[in-house]
Structure formats: C-alpha cells, structure tokens
C-alpha atoms as a PDB file:
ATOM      1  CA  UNK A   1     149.298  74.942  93.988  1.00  0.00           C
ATOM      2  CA  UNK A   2     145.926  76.108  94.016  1.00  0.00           C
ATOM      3  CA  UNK A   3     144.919  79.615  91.788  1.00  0.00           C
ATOM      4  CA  UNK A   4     141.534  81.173  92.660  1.00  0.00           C
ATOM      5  CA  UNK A   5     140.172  83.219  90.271  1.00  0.00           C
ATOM      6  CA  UNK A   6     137.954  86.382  91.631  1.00  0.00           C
ATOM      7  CA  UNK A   7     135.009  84.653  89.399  1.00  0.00           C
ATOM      8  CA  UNK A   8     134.911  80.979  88.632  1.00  0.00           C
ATOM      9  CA  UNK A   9     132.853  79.722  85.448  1.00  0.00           C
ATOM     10  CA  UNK A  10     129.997  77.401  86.278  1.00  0.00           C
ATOM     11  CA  UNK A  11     129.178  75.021  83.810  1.00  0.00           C
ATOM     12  CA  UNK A  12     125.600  74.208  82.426  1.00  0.00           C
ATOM     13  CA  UNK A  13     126.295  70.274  84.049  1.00  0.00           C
ATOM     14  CA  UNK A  14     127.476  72.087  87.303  1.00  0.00           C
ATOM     15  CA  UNK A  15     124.555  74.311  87.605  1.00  0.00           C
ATOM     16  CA  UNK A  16     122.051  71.268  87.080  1.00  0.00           C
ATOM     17  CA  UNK A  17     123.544  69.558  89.663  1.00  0.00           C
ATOM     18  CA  UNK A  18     123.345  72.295  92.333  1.00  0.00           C
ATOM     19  CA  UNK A  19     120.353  73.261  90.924  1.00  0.00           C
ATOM     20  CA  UNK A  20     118.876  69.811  91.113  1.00  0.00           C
ATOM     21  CA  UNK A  21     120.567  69.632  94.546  1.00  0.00           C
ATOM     22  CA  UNK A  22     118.599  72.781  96.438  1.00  0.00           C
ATOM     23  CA  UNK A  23     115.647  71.943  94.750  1.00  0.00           C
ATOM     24  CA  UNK A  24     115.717  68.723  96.053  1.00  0.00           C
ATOM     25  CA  UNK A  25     116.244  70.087  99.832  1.00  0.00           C
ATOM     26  CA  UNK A  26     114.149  73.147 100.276  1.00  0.00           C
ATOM     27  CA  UNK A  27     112.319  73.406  96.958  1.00  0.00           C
ATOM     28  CA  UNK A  28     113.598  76.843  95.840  1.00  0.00           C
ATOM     29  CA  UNK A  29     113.712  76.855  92.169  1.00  0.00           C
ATOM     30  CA  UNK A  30     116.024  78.068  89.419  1.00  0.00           C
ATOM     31  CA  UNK A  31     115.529  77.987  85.670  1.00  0.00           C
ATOM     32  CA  UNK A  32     118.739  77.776  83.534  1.00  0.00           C
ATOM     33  CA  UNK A  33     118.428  81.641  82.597  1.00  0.00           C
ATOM     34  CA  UNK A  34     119.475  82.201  86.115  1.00  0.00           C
ATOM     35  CA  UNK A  35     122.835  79.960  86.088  1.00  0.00           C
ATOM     36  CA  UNK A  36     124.364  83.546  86.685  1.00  0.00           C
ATOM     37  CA  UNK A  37     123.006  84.225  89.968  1.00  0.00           C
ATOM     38  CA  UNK A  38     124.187  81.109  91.501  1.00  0.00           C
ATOM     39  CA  UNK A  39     127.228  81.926  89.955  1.00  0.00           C
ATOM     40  CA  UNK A  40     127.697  85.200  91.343  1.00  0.00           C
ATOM     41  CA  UNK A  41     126.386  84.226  94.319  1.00  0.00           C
ATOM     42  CA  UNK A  42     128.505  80.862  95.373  1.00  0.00           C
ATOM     43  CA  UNK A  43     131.316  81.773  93.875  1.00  0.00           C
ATOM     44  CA  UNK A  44     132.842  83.478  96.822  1.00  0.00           C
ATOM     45  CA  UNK A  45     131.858  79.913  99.123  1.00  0.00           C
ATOM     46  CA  UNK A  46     134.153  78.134  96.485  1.00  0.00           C
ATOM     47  CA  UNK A  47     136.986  80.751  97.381  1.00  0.00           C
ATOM     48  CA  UNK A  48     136.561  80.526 101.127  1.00  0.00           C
ATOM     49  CA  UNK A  49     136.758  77.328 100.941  1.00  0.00           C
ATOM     50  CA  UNK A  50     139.254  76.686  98.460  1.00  0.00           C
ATOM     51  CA  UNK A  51     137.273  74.636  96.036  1.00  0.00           C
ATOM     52  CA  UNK A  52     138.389  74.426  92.557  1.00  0.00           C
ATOM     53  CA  UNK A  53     134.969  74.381  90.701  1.00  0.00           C
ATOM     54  CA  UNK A  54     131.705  74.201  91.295  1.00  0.00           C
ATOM     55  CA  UNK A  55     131.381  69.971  91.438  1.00  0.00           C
ATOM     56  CA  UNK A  56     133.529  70.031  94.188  1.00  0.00           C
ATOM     57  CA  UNK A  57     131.194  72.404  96.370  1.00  0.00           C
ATOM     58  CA  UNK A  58     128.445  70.276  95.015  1.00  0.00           C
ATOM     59  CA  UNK A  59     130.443  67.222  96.803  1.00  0.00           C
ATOM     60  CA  UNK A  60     131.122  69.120  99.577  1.00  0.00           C
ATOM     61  CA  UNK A  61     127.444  70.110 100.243  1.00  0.00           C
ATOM     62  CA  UNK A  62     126.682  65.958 100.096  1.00  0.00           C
ATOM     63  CA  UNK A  63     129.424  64.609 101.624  1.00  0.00           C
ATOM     64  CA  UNK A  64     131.633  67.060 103.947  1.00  0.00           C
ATOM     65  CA  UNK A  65     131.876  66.427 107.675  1.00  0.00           C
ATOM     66  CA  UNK A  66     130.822  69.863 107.678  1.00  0.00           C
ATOM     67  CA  UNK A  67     128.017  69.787 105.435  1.00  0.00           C
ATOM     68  CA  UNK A  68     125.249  71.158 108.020  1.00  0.00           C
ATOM     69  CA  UNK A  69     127.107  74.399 108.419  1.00  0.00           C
ATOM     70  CA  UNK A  70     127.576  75.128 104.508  1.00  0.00           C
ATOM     71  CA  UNK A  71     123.924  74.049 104.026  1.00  0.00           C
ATOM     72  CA  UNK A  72     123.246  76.758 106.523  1.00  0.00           C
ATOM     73  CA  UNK A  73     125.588  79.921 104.310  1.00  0.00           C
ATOM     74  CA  UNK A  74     123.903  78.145 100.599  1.00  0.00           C
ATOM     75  CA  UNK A  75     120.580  79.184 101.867  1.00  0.00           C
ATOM     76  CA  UNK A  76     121.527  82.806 103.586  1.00  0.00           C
ATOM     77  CA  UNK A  77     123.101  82.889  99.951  1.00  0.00           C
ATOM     78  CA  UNK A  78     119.987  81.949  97.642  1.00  0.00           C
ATOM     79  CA  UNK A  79     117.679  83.332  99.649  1.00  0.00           C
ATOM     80  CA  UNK A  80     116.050  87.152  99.614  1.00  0.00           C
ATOM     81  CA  UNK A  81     114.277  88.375 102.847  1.00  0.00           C
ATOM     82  CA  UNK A  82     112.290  91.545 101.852  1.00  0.00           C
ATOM     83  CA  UNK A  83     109.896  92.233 104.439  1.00  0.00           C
ATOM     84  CA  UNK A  84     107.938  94.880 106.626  1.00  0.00           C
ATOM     85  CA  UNK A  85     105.714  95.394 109.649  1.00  0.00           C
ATOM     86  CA  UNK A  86     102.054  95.946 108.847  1.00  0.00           C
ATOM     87  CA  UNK A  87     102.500  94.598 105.069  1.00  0.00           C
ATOM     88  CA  UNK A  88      99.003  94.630 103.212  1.00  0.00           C
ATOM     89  CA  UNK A  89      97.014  96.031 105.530  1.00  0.00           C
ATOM     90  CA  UNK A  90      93.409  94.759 103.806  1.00  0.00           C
ATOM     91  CA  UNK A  91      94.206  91.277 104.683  1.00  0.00           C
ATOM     92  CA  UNK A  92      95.665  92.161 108.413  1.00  0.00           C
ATOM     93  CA  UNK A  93      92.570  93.832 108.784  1.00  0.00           C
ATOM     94  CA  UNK A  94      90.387  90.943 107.545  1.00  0.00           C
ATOM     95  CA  UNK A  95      92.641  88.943 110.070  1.00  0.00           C
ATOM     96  CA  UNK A  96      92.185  90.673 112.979  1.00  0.00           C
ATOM     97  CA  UNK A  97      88.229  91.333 112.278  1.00  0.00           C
ATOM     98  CA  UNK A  98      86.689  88.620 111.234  1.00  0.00           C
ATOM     99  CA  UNK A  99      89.166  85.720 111.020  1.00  0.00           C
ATOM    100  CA  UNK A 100      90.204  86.021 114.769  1.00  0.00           C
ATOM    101  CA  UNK A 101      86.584  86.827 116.195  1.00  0.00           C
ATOM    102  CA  UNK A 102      85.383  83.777 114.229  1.00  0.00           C
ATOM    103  CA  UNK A 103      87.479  81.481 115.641  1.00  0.00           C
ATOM    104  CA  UNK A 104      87.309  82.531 119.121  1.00  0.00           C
ATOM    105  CA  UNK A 105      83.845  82.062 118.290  1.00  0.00           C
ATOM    106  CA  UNK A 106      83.838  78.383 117.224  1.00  0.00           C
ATOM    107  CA  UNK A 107      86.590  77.700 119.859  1.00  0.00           C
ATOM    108  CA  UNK A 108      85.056  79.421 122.766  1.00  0.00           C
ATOM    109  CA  UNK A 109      81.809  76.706 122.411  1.00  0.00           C
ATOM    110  CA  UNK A 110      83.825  73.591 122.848  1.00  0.00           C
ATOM    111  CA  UNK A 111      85.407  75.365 125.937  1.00  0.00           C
ATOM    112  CA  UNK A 112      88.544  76.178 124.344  1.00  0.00           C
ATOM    113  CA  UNK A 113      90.803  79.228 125.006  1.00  0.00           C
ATOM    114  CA  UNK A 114      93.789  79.288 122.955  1.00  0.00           C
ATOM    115  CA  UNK A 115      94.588  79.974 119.540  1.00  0.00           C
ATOM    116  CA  UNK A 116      97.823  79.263 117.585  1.00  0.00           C
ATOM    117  CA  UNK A 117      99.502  80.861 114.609  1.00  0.00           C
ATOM    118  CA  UNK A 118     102.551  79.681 112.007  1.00  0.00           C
ATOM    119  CA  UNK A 119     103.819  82.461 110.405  1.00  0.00           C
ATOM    120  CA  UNK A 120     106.042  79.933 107.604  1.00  0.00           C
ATOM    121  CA  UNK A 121     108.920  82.013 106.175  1.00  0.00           C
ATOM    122  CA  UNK A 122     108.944  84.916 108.647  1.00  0.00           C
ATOM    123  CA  UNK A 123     112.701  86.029 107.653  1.00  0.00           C
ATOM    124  CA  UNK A 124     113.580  88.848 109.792  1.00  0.00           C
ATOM    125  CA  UNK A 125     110.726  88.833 112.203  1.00  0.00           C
ATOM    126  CA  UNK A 126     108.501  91.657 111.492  1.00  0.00           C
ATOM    127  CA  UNK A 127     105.474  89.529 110.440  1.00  0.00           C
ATOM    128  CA  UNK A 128     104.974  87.598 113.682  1.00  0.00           C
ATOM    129  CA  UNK A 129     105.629  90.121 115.043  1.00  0.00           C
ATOM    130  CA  UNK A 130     103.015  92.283 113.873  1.00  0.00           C
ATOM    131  CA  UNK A 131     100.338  89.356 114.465  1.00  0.00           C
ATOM    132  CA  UNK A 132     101.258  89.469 118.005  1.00  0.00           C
ATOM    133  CA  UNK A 133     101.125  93.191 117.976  1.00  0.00           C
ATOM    134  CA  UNK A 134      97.472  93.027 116.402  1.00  0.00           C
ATOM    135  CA  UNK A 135      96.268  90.316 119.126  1.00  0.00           C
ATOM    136  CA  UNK A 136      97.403  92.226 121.967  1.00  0.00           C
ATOM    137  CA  UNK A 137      94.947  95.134 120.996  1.00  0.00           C
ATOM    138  CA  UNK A 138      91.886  92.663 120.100  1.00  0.00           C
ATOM    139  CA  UNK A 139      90.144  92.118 122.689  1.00  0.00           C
ATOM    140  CA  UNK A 140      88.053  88.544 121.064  1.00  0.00           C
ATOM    141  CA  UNK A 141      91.627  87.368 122.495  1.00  0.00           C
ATOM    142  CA  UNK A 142      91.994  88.986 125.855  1.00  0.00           C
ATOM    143  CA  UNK A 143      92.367  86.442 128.415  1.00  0.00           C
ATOM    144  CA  UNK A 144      93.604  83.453 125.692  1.00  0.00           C
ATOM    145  CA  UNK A 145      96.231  81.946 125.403  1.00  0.00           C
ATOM    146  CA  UNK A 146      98.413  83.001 122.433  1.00  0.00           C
ATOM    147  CA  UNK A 147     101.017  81.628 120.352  1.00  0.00           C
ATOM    148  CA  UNK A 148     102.669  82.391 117.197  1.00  0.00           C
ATOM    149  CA  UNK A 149     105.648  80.600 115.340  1.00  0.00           C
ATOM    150  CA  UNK A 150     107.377  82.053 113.077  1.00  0.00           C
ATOM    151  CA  UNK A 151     110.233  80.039 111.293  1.00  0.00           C
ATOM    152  CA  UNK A 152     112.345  80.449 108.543  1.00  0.00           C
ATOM    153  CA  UNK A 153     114.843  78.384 106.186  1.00  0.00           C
ATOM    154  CA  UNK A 154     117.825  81.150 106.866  1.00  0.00           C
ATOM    155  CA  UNK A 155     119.814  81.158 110.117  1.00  0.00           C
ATOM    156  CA  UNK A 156     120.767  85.050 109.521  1.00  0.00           C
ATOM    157  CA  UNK A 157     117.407  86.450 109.012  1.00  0.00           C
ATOM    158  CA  UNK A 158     116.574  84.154 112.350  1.00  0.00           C
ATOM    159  CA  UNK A 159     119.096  86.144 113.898  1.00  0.00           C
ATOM    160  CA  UNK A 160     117.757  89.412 113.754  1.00  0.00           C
ATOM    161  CA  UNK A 161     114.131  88.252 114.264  1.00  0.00           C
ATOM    162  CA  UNK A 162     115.346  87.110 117.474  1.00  0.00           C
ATOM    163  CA  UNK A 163     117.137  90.111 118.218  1.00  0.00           C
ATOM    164  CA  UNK A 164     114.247  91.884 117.608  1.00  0.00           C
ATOM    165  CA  UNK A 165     115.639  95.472 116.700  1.00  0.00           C
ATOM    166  CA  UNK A 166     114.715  97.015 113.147  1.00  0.00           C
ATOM    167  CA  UNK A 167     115.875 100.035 111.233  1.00  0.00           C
ATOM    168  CA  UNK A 168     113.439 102.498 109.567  1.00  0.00           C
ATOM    169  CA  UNK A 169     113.026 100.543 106.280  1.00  0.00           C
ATOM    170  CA  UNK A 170     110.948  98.236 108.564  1.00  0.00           C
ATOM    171  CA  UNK A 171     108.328 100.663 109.129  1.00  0.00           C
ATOM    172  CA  UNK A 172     107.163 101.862 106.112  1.00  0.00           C
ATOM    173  CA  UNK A 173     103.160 101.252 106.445  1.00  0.00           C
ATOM    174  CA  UNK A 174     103.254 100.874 110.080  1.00  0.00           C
ATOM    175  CA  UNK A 175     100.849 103.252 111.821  1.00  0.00           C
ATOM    176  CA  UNK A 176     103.096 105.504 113.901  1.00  0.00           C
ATOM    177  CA  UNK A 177     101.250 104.593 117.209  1.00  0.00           C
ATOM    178  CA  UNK A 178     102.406 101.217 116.902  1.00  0.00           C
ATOM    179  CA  UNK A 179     105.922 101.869 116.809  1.00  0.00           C
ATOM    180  CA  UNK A 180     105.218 104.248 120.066  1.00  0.00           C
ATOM    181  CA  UNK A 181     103.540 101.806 122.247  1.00  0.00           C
ATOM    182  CA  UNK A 182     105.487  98.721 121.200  1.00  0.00           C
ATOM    183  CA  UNK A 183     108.902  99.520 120.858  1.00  0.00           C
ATOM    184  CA  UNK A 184     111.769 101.679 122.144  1.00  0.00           C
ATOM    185  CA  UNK A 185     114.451 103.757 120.532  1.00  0.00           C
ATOM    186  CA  UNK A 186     117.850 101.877 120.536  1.00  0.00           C
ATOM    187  CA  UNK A 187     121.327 102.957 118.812  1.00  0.00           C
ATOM    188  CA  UNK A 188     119.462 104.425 116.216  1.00  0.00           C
ATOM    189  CA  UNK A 189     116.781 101.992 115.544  1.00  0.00           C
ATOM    190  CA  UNK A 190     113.790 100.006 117.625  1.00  0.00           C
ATOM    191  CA  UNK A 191     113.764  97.505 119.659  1.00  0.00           C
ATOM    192  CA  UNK A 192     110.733  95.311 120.037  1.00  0.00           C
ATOM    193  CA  UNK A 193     108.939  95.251 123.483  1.00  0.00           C
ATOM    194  CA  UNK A 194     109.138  92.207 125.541  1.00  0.00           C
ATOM    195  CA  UNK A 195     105.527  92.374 125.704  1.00  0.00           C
ATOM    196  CA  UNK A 196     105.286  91.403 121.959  1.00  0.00           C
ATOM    197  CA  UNK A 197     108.099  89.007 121.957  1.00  0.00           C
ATOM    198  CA  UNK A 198     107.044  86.719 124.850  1.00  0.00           C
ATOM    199  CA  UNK A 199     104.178  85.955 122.772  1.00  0.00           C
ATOM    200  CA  UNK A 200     106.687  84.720 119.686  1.00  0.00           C
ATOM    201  CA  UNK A 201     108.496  81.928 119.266  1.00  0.00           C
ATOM    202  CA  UNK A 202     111.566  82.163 116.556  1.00  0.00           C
ATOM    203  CA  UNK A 203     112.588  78.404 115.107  1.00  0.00           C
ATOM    204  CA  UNK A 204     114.494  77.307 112.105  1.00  0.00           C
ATOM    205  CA  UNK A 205     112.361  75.052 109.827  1.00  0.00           C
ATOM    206  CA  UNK A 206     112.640  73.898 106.099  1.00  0.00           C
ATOM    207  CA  UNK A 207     109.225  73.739 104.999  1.00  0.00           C
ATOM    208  CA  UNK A 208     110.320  70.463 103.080  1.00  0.00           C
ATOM    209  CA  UNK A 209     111.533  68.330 106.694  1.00  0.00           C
ATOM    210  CA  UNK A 210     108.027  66.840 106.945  1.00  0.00           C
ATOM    211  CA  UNK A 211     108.652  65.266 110.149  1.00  0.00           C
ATOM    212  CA  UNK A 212     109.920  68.553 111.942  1.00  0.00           C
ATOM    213  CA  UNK A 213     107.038  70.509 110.336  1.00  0.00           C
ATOM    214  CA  UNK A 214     104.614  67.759 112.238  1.00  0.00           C
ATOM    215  CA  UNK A 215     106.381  68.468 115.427  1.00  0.00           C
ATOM    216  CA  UNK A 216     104.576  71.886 115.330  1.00  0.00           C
ATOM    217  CA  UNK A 217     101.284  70.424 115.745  1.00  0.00           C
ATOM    218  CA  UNK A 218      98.509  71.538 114.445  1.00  0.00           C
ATOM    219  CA  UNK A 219      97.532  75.311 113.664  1.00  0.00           C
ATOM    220  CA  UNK A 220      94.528  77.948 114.139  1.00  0.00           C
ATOM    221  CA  UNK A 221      96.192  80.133 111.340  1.00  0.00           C
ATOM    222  CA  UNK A 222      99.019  79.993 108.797  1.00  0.00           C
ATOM    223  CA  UNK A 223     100.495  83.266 107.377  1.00  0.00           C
ATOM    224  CA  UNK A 224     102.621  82.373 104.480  1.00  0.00           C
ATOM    225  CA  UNK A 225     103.012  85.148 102.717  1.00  0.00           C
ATOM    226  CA  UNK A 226     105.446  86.230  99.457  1.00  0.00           C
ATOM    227  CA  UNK A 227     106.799  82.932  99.929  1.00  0.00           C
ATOM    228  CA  UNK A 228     105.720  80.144  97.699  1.00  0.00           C
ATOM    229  CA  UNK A 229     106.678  82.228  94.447  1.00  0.00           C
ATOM    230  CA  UNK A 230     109.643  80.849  95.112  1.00  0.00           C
ATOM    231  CA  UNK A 231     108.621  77.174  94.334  1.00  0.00           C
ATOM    232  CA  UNK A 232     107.822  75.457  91.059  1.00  0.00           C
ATOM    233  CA  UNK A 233     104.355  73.664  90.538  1.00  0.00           C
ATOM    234  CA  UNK A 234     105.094  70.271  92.321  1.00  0.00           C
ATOM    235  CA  UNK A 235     106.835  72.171  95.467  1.00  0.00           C
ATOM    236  CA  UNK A 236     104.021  74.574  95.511  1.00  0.00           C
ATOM    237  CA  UNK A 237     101.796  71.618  95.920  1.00  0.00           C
ATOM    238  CA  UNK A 238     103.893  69.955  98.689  1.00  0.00           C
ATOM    239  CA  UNK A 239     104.573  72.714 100.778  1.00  0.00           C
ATOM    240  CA  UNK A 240     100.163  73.842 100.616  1.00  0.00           C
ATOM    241  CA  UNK A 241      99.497  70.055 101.516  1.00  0.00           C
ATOM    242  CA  UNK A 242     101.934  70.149 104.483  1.00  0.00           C
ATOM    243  CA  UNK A 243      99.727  73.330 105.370  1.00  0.00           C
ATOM    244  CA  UNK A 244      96.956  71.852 104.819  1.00  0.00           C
ATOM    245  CA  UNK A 245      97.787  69.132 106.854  1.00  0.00           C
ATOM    246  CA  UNK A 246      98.936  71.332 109.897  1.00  0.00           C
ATOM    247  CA  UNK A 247      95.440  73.301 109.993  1.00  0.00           C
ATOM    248  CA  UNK A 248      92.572  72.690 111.951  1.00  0.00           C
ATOM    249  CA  UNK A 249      89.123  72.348 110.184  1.00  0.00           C
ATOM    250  CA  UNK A 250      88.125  75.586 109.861  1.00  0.00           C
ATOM    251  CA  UNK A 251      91.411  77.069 109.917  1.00  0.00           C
ATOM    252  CA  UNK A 252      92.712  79.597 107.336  1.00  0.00           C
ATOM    253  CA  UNK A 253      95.877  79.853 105.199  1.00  0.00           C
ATOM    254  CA  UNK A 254      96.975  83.432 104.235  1.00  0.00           C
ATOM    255  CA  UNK A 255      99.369  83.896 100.999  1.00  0.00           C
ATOM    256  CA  UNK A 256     100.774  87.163  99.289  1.00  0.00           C
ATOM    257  CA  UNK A 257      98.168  88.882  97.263  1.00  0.00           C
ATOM    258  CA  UNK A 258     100.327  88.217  94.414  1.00  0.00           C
ATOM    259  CA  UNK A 259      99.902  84.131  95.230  1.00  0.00           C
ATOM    260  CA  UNK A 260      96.756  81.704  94.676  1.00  0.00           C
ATOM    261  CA  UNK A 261      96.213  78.694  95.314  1.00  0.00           C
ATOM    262  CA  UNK A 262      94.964  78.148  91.373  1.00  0.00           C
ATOM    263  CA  UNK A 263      96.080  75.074  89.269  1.00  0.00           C
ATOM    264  CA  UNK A 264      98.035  74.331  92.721  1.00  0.00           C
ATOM    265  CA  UNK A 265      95.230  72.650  94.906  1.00  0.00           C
ATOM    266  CA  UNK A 266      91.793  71.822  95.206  1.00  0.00           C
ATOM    267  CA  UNK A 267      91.742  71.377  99.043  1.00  0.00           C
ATOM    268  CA  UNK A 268      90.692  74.655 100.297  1.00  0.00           C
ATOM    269  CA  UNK A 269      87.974  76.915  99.607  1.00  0.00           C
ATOM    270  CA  UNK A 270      88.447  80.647  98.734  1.00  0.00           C
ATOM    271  CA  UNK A 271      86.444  82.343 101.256  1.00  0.00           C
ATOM    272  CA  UNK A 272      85.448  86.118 100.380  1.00  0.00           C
ATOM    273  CA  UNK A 273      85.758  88.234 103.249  1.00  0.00           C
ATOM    274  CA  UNK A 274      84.716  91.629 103.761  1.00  0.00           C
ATOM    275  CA  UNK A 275      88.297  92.685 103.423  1.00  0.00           C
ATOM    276  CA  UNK A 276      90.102  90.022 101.540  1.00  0.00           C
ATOM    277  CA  UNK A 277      90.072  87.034 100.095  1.00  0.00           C
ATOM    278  CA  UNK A 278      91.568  84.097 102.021  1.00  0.00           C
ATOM    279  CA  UNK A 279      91.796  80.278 102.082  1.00  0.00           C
ATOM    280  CA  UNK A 280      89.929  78.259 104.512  1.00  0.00           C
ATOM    281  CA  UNK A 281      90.563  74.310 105.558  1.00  0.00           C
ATOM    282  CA  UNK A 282      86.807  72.797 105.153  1.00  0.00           C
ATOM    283  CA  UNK A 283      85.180  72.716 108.806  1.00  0.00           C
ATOM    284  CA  UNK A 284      83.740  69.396 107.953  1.00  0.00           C
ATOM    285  CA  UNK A 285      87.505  67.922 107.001  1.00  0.00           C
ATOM    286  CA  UNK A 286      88.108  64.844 108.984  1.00  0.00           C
ATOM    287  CA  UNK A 287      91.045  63.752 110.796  1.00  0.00           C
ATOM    288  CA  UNK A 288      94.023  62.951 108.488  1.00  0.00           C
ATOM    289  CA  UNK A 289      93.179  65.501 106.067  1.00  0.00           C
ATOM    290  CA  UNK A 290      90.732  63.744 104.529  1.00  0.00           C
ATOM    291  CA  UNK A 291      87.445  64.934 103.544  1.00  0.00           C
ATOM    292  CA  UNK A 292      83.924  63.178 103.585  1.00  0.00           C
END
C-alpha cells in the first residue's frame, strides 16, 4: 500500500537528474540553490500520479506511454508567464518608427509587400498582440501583408492567448485609447477584436526543436523579450543562433532591456536607434548564416 506524503523530499541525485533532464529539453536552467522550487513545485505531479519519489517521475517523464502529456503540466509547472500589453514602450516605439518604415523601405524596392514577425515566448498573448495592434495604425504597412507568430513552450498560457480575453493587470501601460478601439468589455474583462487577432497566429514551439523552429521560415522581426534570462550561457547561445538563423539580412532581434547579447554572440551588431538599442542580422549576411 502506497502512503503519500503532502511533501515528498527530493534528493540532491534526484534533482540533478530532473534538472539535467529539462535542461536538456527546453534549456530552462536551475542551480542547486533552487532544488526547493522543483520540489515544491512537482511534488503535487508525484501525488496525482501516485509516484513514490522523484526518480520515478523522472522515469515516467522518459519512458511513460503518456510522456507527451506530463511533458506538457512539467513546463506549465516550471515556467512563469509575467507579461503586459504595451511593455517598454521606448523600444515599441523604436519598432514601430524606424524599424518597420525601414524595412518596408528595403522591401518595397525588390517589389516586396509583406513583412513577418516571431514573437518567441509570447505566454499569454499580449505581446503579439500589441505588435499587431501597432501595425494596424502605421500606415508604412497599410496595404501589406502582415503576419505575426507568437509561440510559446506552455500549453496553458497558449490557451488564453488564444482566447484572447485579459483582466486589468494586462493593461497597466497601455494607452487607454487602445483598449477602446481594440477590444470590448466581456464578463468583467476584454476581449481582443477580431481585427487584431486575424492578423496572429498562436503555435506551441520549444525554442530547442530545431527542426520545428525551421518550419517557421524565415523572419522580418523577432521579439524575444524577458525570455532568455531563463537560459544558462550555452542555451543562450543556441537559442540566439536559431534566431539568427531564422532572420533575414537586415532583420532585427529585440530582447528585454534587462538582456544583451554580451559574452553570448558575436553575430549581430548593436544598432543605436533613436529610441533604443536593438540587434540587427548584417544586411550583407549570406545565405546559411554565414557571413563574407
């Protein structure tokens, strides 16, 4: 007969190997000072599903039948998905006048009309959201053709992104005429227009499943933002590669302003905007990633 205790112990060999384990398939990082938070935080998926100790979940996430779906509640678990419309304004701003107009620029003179955006990491929606909010009101975009990605590790945060309805905390530095001409009032919260949401597409993506993160093709613009703090050095270096690779010469990458890309990667150069400063992909980078 099995006893469950309301807290079960991890050891230090138990938290390496689940450690070791998510690490290994998302790159989120935990030193051994915070053994207690996977402990607090798994413990109750070893009660639900009537594991003994913490090797057995670690078998259970490699082995089980049902491994996909546990995968799925580790990360909702691990993971923390603060986030708000209209978050630092200098670099939306730089964004939306001088990083959009320039590329229309350079796109409009080899005939193009279309301009694509990954926002990597968008938990519960309300950055892609707010790019597509921002485009609809530039007019260096009126008449393209627009699309933004947002994706995200976590299935639950997906959920609500798709769902598209958001509670005050949300709106904390959103300009109040955004929330009137874009959304609606909806059992107590807001609901997203349809106008913003056609132009959004929500997908679940680990930033480490190289081959799916190729299937996106290749990008104008990559918001990742508040993200990558959650890596060590060498998965901070895969994951601004992959970007890297996914950007068109010319394109830029936008991080948190707490995030650089120093003693991480020599690849892109800083450019300094009249707003921000931002990342750019060379314009004379060749095909493959390589430069000259």
């Amino acid at each position: 007969m099995l006893i469950f205790s309301p807290e079960i112990p991890m050891s230090l060999e138990e938290f390496r190997l689940l450690r070791d384990f998510v690490y290994q398939y998302c790159g989120l990082h935990f030193s051994e000072d915070s053994r207690y938070i996977l402990e607090k935080r798994l413990g109750r998926r070893l009660q639900h599903l009537r594991l003994n100790n913490y090797k057995d979940y670690y078998y259970y996430l490699r082995y089980n039948a049902a491994r996909d779906q546990e995968l799925t509640e580790l990360i909702n678990l691990l993971t923390t998905n603060e986030t708000y419309f209209f978050r630092e304004e200098f670099q939306l701003r730089s964004f939306s006048e001088e990083i959009v107009p320039e590329i229309c620029r350079r796109k409009q003179e080899k005939g193009e009309r279309r301009i694509r955006i990954w926002s990597a990491g968008c938990s519960t929606g309300e950055e892609p959201y707010t790019i597509a909010m921002l485009l609809l009101e530039n007019r260096a975009v009126q008449g393209w053709q627009i699309e933004i990605i947002g994706t995200d590790i976590s299935q639950r945060v997906l959920q609500v992104a798709r769902k598209g309805l958001y509670g005050e905390s949300s709106f904390r530095s959103t300009p109040e005429r955004y929330r009137q001409r874009h959304f609606r009032p909806q059992d107590g919260k807001w609901l997203i227009d349809d106008s913003v949401k056609r132009l959004v597409t929500i997908s679940h993506l680990n930033l480490f499943d190289r081959p799916r993160v190729a299937l996106l093709g290749r990008m104008d613009i990559i918001f990742c933002r508040n993200v990558i703090i959650y890596f060590d050095l060498p998965a901070k270096k895969r994951v601004v590669e992959t970007f890297y690779q996914r950007l068109n010469p010319g394109g830029y990458l936008l991080l948190g302003h707490s995030e650089s890309l120093m003693n991480i990667t020599t690849l892109y150069e800083l450019k300094h905007l009249q707003h921000d400063m931002v990342y750019q992909k060379p314009l004379d980078d060749l095909p493959g990633g390589l430069k000259p």
